[in-house]
Protein backbone atom coordinates (compact mmCIF):
# COMPACT_ATOMS: atom_id res chain seq x y z
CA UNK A 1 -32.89 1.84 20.89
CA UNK A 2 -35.65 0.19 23.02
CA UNK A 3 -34.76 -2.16 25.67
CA UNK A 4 -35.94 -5.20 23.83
CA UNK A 5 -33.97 -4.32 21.02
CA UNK A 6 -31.14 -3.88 23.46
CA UNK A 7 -31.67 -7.57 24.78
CA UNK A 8 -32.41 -9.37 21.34
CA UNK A 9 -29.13 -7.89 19.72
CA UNK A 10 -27.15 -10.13 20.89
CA UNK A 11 -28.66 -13.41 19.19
CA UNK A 12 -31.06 -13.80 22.42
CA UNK A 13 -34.86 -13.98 22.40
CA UNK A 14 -36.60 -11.85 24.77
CA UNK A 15 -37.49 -13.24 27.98
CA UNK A 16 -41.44 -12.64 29.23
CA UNK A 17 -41.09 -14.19 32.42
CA UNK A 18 -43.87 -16.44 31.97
CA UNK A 19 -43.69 -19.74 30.33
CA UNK A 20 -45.34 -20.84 26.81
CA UNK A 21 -48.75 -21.81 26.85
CA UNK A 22 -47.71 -24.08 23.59
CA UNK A 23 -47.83 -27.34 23.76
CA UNK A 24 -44.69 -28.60 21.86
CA UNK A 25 -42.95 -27.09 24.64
CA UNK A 26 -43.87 -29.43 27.73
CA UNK A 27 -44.29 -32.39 25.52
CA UNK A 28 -40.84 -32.69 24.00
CA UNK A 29 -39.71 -31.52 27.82
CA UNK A 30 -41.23 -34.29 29.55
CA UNK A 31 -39.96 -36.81 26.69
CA UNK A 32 -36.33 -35.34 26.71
CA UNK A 33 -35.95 -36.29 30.20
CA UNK A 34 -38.28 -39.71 29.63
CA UNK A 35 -35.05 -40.56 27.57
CA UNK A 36 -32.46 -39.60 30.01
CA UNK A 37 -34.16 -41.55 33.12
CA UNK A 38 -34.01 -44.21 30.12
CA UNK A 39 -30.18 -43.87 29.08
CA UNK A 40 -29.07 -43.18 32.78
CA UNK A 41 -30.87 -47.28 33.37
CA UNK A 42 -29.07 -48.27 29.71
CA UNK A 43 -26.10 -46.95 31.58
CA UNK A 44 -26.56 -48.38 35.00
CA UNK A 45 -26.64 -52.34 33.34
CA UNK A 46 -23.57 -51.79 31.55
CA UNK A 47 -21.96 -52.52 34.64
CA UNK A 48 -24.13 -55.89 34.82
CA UNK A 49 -24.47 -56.94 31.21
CA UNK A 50 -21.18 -57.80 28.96
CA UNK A 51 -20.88 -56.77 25.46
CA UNK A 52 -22.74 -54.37 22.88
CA UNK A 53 -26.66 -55.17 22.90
CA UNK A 54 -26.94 -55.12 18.65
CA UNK A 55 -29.88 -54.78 15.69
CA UNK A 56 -26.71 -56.52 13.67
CA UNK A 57 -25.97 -54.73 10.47
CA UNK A 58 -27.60 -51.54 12.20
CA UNK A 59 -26.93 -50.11 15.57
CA UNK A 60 -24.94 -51.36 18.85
CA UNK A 61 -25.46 -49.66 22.60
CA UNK A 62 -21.80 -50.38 23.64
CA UNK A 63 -20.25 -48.24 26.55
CA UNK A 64 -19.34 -45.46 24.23
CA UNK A 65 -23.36 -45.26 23.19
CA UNK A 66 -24.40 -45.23 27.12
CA UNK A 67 -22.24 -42.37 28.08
CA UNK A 68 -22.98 -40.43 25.02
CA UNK A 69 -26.30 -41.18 25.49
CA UNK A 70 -26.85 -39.74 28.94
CA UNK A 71 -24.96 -36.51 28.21
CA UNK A 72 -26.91 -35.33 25.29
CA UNK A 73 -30.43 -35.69 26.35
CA UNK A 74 -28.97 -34.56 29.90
CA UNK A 75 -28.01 -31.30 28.11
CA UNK A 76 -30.76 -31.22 26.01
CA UNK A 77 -33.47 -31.69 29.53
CA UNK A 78 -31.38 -28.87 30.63
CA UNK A 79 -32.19 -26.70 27.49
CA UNK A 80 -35.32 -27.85 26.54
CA UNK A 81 -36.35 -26.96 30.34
CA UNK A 82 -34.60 -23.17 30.47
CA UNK A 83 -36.28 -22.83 27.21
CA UNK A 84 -39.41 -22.80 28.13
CA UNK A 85 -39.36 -19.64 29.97
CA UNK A 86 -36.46 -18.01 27.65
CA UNK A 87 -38.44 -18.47 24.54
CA UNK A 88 -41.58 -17.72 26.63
CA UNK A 89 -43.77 -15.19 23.98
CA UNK A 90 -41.64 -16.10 20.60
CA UNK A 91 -43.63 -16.82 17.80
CA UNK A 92 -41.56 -19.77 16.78
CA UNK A 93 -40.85 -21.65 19.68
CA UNK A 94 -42.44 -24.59 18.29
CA UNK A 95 -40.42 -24.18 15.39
CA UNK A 96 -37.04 -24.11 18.02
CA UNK A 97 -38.38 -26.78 20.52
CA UNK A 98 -38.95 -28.93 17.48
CA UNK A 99 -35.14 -28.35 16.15
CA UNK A 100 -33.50 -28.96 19.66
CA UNK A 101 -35.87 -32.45 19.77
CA UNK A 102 -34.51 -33.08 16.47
CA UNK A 103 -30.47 -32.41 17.04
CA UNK A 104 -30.91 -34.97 20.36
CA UNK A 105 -32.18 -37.95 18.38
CA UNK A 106 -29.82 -37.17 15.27
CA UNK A 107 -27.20 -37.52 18.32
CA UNK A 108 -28.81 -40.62 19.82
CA UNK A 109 -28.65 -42.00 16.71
CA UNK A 110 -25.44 -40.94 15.64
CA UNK A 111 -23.43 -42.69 18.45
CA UNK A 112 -25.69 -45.91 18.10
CA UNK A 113 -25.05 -46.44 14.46
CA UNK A 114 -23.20 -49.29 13.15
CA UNK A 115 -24.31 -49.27 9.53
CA UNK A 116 -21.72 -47.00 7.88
CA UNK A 117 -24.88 -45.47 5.88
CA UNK A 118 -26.88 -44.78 8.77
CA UNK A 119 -23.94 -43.36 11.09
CA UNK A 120 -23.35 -40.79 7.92
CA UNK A 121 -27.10 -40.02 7.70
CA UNK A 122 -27.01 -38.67 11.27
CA UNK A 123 -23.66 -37.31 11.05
CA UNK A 124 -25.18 -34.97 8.71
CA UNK A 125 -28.82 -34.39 9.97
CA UNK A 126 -26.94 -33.37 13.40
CA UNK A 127 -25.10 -30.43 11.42
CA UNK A 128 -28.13 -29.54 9.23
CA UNK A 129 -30.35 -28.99 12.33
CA UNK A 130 -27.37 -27.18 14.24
CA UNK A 131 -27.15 -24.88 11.38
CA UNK A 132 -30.81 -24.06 11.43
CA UNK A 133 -30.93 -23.69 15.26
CA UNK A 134 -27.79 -20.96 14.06
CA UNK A 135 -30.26 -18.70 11.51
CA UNK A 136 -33.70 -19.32 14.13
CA UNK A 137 -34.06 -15.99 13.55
CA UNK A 138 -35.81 -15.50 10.16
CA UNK A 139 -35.72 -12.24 8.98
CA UNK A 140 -32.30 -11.62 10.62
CA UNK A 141 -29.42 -11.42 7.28
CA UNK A 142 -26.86 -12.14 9.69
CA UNK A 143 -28.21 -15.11 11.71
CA UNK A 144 -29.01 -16.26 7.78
CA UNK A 145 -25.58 -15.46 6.71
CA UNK A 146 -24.31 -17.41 9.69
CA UNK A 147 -26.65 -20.34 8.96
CA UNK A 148 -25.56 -20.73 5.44
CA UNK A 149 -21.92 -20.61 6.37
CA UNK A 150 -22.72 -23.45 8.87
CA UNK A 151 -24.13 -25.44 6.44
CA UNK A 152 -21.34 -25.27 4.43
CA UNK A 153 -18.83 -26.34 7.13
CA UNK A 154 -20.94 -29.48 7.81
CA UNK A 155 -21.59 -30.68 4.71
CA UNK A 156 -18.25 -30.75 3.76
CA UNK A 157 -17.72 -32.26 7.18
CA UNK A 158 -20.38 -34.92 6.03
CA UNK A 159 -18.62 -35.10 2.40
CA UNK A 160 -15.34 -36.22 4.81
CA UNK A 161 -16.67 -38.66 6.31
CA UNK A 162 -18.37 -40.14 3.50
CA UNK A 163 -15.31 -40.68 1.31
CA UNK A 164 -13.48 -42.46 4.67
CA UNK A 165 -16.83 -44.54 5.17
CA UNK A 166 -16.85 -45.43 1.73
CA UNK A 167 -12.87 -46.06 1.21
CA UNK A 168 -12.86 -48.83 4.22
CA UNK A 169 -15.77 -49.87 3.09
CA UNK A 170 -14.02 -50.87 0.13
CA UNK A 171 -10.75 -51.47 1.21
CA UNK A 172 -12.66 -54.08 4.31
CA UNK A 173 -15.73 -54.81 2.82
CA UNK A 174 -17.69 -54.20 5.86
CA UNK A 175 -20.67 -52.21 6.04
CA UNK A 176 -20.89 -51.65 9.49
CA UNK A 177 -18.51 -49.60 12.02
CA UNK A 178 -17.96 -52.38 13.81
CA UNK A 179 -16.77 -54.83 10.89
CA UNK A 180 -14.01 -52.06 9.83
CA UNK A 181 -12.59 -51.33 12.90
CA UNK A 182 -12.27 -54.94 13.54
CA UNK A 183 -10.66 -55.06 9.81
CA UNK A 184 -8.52 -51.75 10.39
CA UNK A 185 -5.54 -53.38 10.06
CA UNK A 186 -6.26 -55.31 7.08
CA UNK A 187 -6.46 -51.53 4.78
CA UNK A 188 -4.08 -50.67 2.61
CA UNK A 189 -1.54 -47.96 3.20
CA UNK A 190 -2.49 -46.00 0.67
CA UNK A 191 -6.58 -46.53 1.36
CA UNK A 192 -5.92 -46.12 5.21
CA UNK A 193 -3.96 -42.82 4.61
CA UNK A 194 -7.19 -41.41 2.57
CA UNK A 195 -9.45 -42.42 5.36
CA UNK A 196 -7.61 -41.90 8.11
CA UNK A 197 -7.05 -38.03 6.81
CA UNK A 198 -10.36 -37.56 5.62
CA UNK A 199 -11.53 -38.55 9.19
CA UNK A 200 -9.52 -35.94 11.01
CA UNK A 201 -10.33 -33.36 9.14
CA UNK A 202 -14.10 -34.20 9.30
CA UNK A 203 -13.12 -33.84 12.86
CA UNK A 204 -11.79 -30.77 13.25
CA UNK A 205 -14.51 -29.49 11.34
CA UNK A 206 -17.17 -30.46 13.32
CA UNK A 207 -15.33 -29.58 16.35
CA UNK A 208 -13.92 -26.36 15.35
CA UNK A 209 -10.88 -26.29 15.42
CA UNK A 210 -8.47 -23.89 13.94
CA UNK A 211 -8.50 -22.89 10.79
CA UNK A 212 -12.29 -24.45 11.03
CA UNK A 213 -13.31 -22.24 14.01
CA UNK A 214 -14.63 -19.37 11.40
CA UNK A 215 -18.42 -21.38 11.91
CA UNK A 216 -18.35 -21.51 15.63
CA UNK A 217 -17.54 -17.81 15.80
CA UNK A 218 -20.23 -16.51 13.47
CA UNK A 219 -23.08 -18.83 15.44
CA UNK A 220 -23.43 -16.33 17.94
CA UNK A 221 -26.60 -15.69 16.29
CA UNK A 222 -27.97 -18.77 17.54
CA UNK A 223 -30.73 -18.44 20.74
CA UNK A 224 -28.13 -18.57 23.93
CA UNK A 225 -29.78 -21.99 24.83
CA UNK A 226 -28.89 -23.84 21.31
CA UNK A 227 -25.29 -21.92 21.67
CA UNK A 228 -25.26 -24.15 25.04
CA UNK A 229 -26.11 -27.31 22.93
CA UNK A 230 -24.13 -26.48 20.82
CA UNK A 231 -21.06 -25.93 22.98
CA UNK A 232 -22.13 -28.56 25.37
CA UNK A 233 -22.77 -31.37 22.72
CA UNK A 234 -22.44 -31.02 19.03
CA UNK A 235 -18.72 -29.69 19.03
CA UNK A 236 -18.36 -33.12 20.65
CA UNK A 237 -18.85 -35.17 17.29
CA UNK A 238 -15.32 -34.93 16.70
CA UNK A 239 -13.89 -36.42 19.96
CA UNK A 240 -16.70 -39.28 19.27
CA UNK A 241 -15.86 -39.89 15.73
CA UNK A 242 -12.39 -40.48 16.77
CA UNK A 243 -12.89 -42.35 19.47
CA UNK A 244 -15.72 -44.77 17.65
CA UNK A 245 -12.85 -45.28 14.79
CA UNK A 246 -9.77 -45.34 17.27
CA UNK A 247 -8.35 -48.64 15.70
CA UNK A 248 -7.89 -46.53 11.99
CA UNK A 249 -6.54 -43.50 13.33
CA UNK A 250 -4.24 -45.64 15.78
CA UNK A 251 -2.54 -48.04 12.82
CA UNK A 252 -0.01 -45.23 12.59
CA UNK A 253 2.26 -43.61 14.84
CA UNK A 254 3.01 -40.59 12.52
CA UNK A 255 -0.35 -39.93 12.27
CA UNK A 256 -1.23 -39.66 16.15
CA UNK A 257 1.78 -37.37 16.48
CA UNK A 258 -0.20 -35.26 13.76
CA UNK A 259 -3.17 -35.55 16.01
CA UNK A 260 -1.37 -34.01 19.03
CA UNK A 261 0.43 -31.19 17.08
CA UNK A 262 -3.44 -30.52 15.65
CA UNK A 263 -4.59 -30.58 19.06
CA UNK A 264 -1.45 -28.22 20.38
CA UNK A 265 -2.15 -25.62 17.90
CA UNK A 266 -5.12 -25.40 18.16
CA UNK A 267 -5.36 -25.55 22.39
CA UNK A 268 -3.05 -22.66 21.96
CA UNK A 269 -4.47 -20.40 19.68
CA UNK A 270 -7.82 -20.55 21.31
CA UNK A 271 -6.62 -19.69 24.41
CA UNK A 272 -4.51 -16.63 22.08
CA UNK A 273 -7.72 -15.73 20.76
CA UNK A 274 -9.79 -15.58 23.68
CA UNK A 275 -7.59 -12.71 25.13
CA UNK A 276 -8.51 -10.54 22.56
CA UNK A 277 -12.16 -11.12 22.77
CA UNK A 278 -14.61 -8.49 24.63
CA UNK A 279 -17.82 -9.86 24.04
CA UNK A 280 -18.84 -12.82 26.53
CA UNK A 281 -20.28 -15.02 24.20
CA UNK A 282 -17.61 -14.75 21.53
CA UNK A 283 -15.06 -15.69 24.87
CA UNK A 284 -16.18 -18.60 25.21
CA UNK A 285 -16.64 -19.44 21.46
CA UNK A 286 -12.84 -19.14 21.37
CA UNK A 287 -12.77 -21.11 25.00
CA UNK A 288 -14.31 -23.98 23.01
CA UNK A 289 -12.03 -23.95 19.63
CA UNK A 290 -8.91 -24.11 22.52
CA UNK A 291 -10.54 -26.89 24.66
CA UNK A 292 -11.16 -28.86 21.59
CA UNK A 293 -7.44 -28.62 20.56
CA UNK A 294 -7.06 -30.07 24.20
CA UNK A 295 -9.29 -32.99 23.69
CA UNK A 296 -7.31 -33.83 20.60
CA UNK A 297 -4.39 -33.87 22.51
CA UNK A 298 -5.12 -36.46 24.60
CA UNK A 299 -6.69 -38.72 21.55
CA UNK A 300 -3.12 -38.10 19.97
CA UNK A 301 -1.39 -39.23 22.98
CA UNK A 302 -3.52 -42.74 22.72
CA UNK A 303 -5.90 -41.84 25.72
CA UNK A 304 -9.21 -41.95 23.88
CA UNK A 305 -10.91 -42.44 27.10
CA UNK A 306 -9.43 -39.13 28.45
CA UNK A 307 -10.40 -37.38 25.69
CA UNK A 308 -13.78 -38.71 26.06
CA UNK A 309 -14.09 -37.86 30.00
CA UNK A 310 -12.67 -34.26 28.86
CA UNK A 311 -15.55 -33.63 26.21
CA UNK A 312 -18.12 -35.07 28.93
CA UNK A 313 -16.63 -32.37 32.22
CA UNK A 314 -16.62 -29.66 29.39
CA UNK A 315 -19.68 -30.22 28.43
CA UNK A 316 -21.51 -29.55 32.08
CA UNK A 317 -18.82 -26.63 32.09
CA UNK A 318 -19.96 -24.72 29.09
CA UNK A 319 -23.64 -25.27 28.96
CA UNK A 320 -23.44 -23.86 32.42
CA UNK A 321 -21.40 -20.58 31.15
CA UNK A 322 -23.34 -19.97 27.94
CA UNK A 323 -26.69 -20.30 29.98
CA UNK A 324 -25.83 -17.95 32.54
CA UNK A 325 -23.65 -15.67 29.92
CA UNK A 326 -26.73 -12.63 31.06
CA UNK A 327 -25.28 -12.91 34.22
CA UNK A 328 -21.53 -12.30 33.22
CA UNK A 329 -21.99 -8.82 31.65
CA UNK A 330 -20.90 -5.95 33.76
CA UNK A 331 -20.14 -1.96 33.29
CA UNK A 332 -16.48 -1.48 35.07
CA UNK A 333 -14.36 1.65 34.71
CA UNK A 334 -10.72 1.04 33.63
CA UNK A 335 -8.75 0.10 36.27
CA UNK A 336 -11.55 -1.88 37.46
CA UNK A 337 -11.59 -5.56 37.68
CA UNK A 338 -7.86 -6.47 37.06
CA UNK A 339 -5.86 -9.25 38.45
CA UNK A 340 -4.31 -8.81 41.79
CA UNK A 341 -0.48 -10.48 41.17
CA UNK A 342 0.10 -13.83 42.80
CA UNK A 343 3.07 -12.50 44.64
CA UNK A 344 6.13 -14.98 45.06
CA UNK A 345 4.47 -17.01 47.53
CA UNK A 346 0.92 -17.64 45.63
CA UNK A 347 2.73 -18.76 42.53
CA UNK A 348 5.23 -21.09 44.67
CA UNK A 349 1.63 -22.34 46.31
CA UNK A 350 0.11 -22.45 42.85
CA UNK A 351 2.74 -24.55 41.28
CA UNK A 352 3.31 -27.17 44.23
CA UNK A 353 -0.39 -27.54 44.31
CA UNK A 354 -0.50 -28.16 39.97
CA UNK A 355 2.42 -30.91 40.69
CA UNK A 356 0.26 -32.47 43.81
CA UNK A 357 -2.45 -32.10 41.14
CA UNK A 358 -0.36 -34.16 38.48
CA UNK A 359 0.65 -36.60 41.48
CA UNK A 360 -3.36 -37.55 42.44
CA UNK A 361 -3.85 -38.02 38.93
CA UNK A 362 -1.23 -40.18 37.92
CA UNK A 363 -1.88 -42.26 41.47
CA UNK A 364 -5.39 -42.79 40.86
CA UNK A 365 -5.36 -43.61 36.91
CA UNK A 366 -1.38 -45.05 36.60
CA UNK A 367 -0.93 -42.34 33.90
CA UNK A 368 1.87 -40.77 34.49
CA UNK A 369 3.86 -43.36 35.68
CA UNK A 370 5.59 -44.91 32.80
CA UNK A 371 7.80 -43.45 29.99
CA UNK A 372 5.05 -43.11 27.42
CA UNK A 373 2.88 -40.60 26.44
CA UNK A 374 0.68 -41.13 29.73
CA UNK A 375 3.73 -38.31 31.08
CA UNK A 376 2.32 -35.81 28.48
CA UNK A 377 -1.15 -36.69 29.71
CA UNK A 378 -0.06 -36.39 33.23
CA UNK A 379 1.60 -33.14 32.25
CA UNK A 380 -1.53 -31.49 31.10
CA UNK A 381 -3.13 -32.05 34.16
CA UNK A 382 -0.09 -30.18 35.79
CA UNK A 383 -0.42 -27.12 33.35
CA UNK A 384 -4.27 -26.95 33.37
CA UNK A 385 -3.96 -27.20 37.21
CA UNK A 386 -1.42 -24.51 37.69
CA UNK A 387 -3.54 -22.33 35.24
CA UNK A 388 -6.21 -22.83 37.78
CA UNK A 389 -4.50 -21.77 40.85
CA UNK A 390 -2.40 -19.15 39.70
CA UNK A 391 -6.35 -17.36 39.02
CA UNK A 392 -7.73 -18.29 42.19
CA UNK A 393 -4.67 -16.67 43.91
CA UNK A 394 -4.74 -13.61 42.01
CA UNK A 395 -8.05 -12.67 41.41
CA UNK A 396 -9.87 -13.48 45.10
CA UNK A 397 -10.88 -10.45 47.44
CA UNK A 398 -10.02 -13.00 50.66
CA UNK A 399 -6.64 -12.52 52.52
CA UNK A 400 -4.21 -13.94 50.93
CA UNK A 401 -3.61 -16.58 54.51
CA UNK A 402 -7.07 -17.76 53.22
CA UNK A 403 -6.17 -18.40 49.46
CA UNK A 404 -2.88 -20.13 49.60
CA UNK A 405 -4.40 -22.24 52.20
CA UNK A 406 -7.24 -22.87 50.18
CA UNK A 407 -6.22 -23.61 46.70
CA UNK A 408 -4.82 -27.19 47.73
CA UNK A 409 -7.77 -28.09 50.12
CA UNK A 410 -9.91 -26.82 46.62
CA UNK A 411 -8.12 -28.16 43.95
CA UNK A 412 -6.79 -31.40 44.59
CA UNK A 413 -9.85 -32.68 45.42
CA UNK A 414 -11.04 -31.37 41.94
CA UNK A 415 -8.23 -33.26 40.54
CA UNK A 416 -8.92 -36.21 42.29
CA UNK A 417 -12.81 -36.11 41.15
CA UNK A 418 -11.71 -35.94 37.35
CA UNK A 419 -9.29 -38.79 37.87
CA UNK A 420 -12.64 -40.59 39.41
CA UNK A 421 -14.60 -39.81 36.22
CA UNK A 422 -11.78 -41.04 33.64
CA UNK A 423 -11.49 -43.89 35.71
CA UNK A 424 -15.41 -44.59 35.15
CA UNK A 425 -15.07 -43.52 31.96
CA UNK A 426 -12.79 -45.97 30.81
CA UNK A 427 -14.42 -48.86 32.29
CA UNK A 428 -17.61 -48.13 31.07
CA UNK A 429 -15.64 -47.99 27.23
CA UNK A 430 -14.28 -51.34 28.25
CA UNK A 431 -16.38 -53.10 24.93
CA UNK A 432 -14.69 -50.26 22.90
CA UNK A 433 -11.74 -50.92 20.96
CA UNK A 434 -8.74 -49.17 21.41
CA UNK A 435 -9.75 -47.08 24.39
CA UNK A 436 -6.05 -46.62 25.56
CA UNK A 437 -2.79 -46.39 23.03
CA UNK A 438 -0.16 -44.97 24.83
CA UNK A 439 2.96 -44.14 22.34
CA UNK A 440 6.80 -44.52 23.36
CA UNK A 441 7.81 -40.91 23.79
CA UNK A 442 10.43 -40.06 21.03
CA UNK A 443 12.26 -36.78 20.02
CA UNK A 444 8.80 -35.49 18.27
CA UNK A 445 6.78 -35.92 21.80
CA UNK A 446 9.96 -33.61 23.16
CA UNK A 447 10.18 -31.07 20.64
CA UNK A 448 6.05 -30.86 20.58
CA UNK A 449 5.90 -30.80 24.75
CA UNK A 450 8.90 -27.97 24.49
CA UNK A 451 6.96 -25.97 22.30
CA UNK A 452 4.03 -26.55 24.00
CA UNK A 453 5.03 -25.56 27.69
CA UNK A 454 7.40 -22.38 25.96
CA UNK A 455 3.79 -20.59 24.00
CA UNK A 456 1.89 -21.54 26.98
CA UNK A 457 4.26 -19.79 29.47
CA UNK A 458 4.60 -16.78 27.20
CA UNK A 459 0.96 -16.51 26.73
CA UNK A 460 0.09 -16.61 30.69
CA UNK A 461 3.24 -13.96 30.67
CA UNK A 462 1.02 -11.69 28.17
CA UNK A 463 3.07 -11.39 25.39
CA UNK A 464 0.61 -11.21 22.79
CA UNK A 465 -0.14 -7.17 25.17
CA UNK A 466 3.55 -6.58 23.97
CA UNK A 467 3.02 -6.97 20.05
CA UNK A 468 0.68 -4.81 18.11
CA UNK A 469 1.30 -6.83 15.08
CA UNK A 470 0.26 -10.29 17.08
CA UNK A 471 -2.95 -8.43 18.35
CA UNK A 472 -4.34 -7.25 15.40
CA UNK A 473 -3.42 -10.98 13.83
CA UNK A 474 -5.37 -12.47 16.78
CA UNK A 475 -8.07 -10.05 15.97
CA UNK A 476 -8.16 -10.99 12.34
CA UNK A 477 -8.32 -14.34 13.26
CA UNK A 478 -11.34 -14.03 15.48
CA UNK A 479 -13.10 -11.99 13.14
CA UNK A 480 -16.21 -13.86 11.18
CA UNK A 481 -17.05 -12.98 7.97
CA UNK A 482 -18.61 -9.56 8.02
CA UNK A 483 -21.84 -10.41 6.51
CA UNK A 484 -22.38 -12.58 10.36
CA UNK A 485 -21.82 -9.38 12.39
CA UNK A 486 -24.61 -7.45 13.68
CA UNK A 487 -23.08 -3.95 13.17
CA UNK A 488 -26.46 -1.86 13.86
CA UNK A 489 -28.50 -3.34 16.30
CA UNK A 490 -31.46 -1.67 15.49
CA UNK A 491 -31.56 -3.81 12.39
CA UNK A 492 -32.46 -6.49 14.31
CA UNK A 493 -35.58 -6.77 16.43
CA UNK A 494 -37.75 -9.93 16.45
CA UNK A 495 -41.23 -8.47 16.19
């Protein structure tokens, strides 16, 4: 196999080391981050201007729009600019450049709507251009077979959110977002329960969660820079969506403790599936389906503006990971490479720091310090925390005087920073309805929490390495249709 071979098996484009002498290139570059200097001032006089700025009966720049605004075509400079040198010599960079312009205005658009119509146009544009970024590669079967699978998943998403969009629509009589969530509580049970369900499962769709992840997991056949996008942004939709319609999805208190048990299972079983996973990109595929589940979570628990601030910090997390996923590859013999053990004294260190963690948190937001949900939230922030520290203290070279001393001095001001950002967060969703829900904590919250906390524990313990019938179940899980997988990489080779 030739080394370009070697490099384009994966889904990535071969890198020249020179930069396109195309033109689309630097023009949609330059414009990209024209419209984030432009968003980042939209942003700026939200502080200074009250209320939505409206085209009534067509799009609103409220606080959710800003935000979103500035992350996507942040991301998208980002890409569009490591692009230009990773697509350097493709014949269809043009082509690409062209699809990633596309997928930032269907996004820009998307979280301005207010016209029901328009806000499902761009829901749908934003997955058809996704799913062609996911089969660039013409000529490829798999990154076709991948794309066409895609397409699937988001037009049904699209088909969701239609019939919700159309059943308020009925049941309100408003034609704009705005008008039925200001009507939400006006639908009838039986209406509301159509929407409302149609809604979530649009959702998950969009954000992959499980059983929807099968589309995220075959993508890998997307160029490494739109699997950043794509990681970084589009998986978002579904935290937005829910957060644009919070006042539906918040009429019942069933249906947000269906939320968090969505969330739960599927924060859990992406973290399951990620153990079994070898290949880097396909890691953090499964990192993503998990993360999503934990973004649900905190919608479920009423904090919309959590879940917001989460999709926003994973965002810069992931686009950083996919786009220097090269880097991560390494040859080690076995043996090599494995955890060190925390020891009795790095896991006491690890857990006081995760409930200091909890204790910043809930100080600098006031979640945490009632009996409502804001404990679950406040909880999370304990487990993610102690997840954290327990692999800084094992896994670090330095003595271990250094590390225990270190993780606090590290990680509470981390967990002080992300308090900082929810804290913006929410203000800047401050023209946003239902930003904040929090639920009375009832025997369901328990028994959810419980279960929670008792398959987290067991899968930091590695219990999934002590049953060969879970493992291959977790590997049959991962898998993507076969038709996806590139099984002889000399099949594929760009030119």
């Amino acid at each position: 196999m030739t080394e370009q071979q070697q490099t384009t098996a994966v889904g990535q484009l071969p890198n020249t080391g020179t930069e396109s002498t195309s033109l689309a290139p630097r023009v949609f570059t330059r414009v990209v981050w024209a419209l984030c200097v432009a968003s980042l001032g939209v942003l700026v006089a939200r502080f200074v201007v009250d209320g939505a700025w409206t085209l009534p009966g067509v799009a609103a720049v409220d606080g959710l729009t800003a935000v979103m605004w500035v992350v996507v075509t942040f991301f998208s400079g980002i890409v569009h600019s490591y692009s230009r040198r990773y697509m350097a010599g493709s014949r269809t960079i043009d082509r690409f450049f062209g699809g990633v312009f596309a997928f930032t205005l269907a996004v820009m658009v998307l979280v301005a709507a207010d016209h029901v119509a328009l806000f499902a146009a761009a829901w749908v544009a934003m997955g058809l251009v996704m799913a062609d970024l996911i089969g660039h590669v013409r000529g490829w079967p798999q990154a076709a077979a991948a794309a066409t699978l895609a397409r699937r998943y988001f037009l049904a998403s699209g088909a969701l959110l239609t019939v919700a969009l159309v059943t308020l629509w009925v049941a309100t009589g408003a034609t704009t977002v705005s008008g039925i969530v200001a009507a939400a509580d006006t639908v009838p049970q039986t209406a509301w329960l159509v929407a409302a369900g149609a809604l979530l499962l649009a959702a998950m769709i969009q954000s992959a969660l499980v059983p929807f992840h099968t589309w995220l997991l075959s993508s890998m056949t997307a160029p490494t820079p739109a699997s950043a996008l794509m990681h970084a942004g589009f998986v978002n939709a579904g935290g937005v969506l829910l957060v644009r319609f919070a006042p539906v999805v918040t009429a019942d208190a069933q249906f947000m403790l269906l939320l968090l048990a969505v969330g739960a299972t599927s924060a859990l079983l992406g973290k399951l599936l990620k153990t079994v996973q070898s290949d880097v990109k396909r890691q953090l595929g499964c990192s993503t389906v998990g993360q999503m589940g934990f973004m649900i979570m905190q919608a479920g628990l009423g904090f919309f503006g959590a879940a917001l601030t989460h999709l926003v910090l994973h965002g810069f997390y992931k686009a950083y990971q996919f786009l220097s996923a090269g880097g991560q590859v390494e040859q080690t013999a076995p043996g090599e490479g494995d955890s060190k053990s925390a020891g009795v004294l790095g896991t006491a260190v690890a857990f006081l720091s995760a409930l200091a963690g909890g204790a910043v948190f809930a100080a600098l937001t006031g979640k945490g310090t009632h009996l409502d949900s804001g404990l679950l939230l406040a909880g999370l922030v304990v487990l993610t925390t102690l997840h954290a520290t327990r692999t800084a203290v094992a896994q670090t070279d330095l003595p271990a005087a250094v590390r225990f001393g270190a993780v606090p001095l590290v990680f509470l001001p981390a967990i002080a920073v992300y308090a900082l950002a929810y804290n913006l967060v929410h203000a800047l969703l401050v023209d946003v309805p239902v930003v904040t829900a929090p639920a009375d904590l009832t025997l369901v919250h328990g028994v959810v929490a419980a279960a929670f906390l008792a398959v987290y524990i067991a899968i930091e313990r590695g219990a999934y390495e002590h049953s060969q019938r879970l493992y291959v179940a977790l590997l049959n899980l991962s898998q993507p249709p076969s038709d996806t997988v590139l099984t002889a990489k000399e099949d594929y080779n760009e030119y």
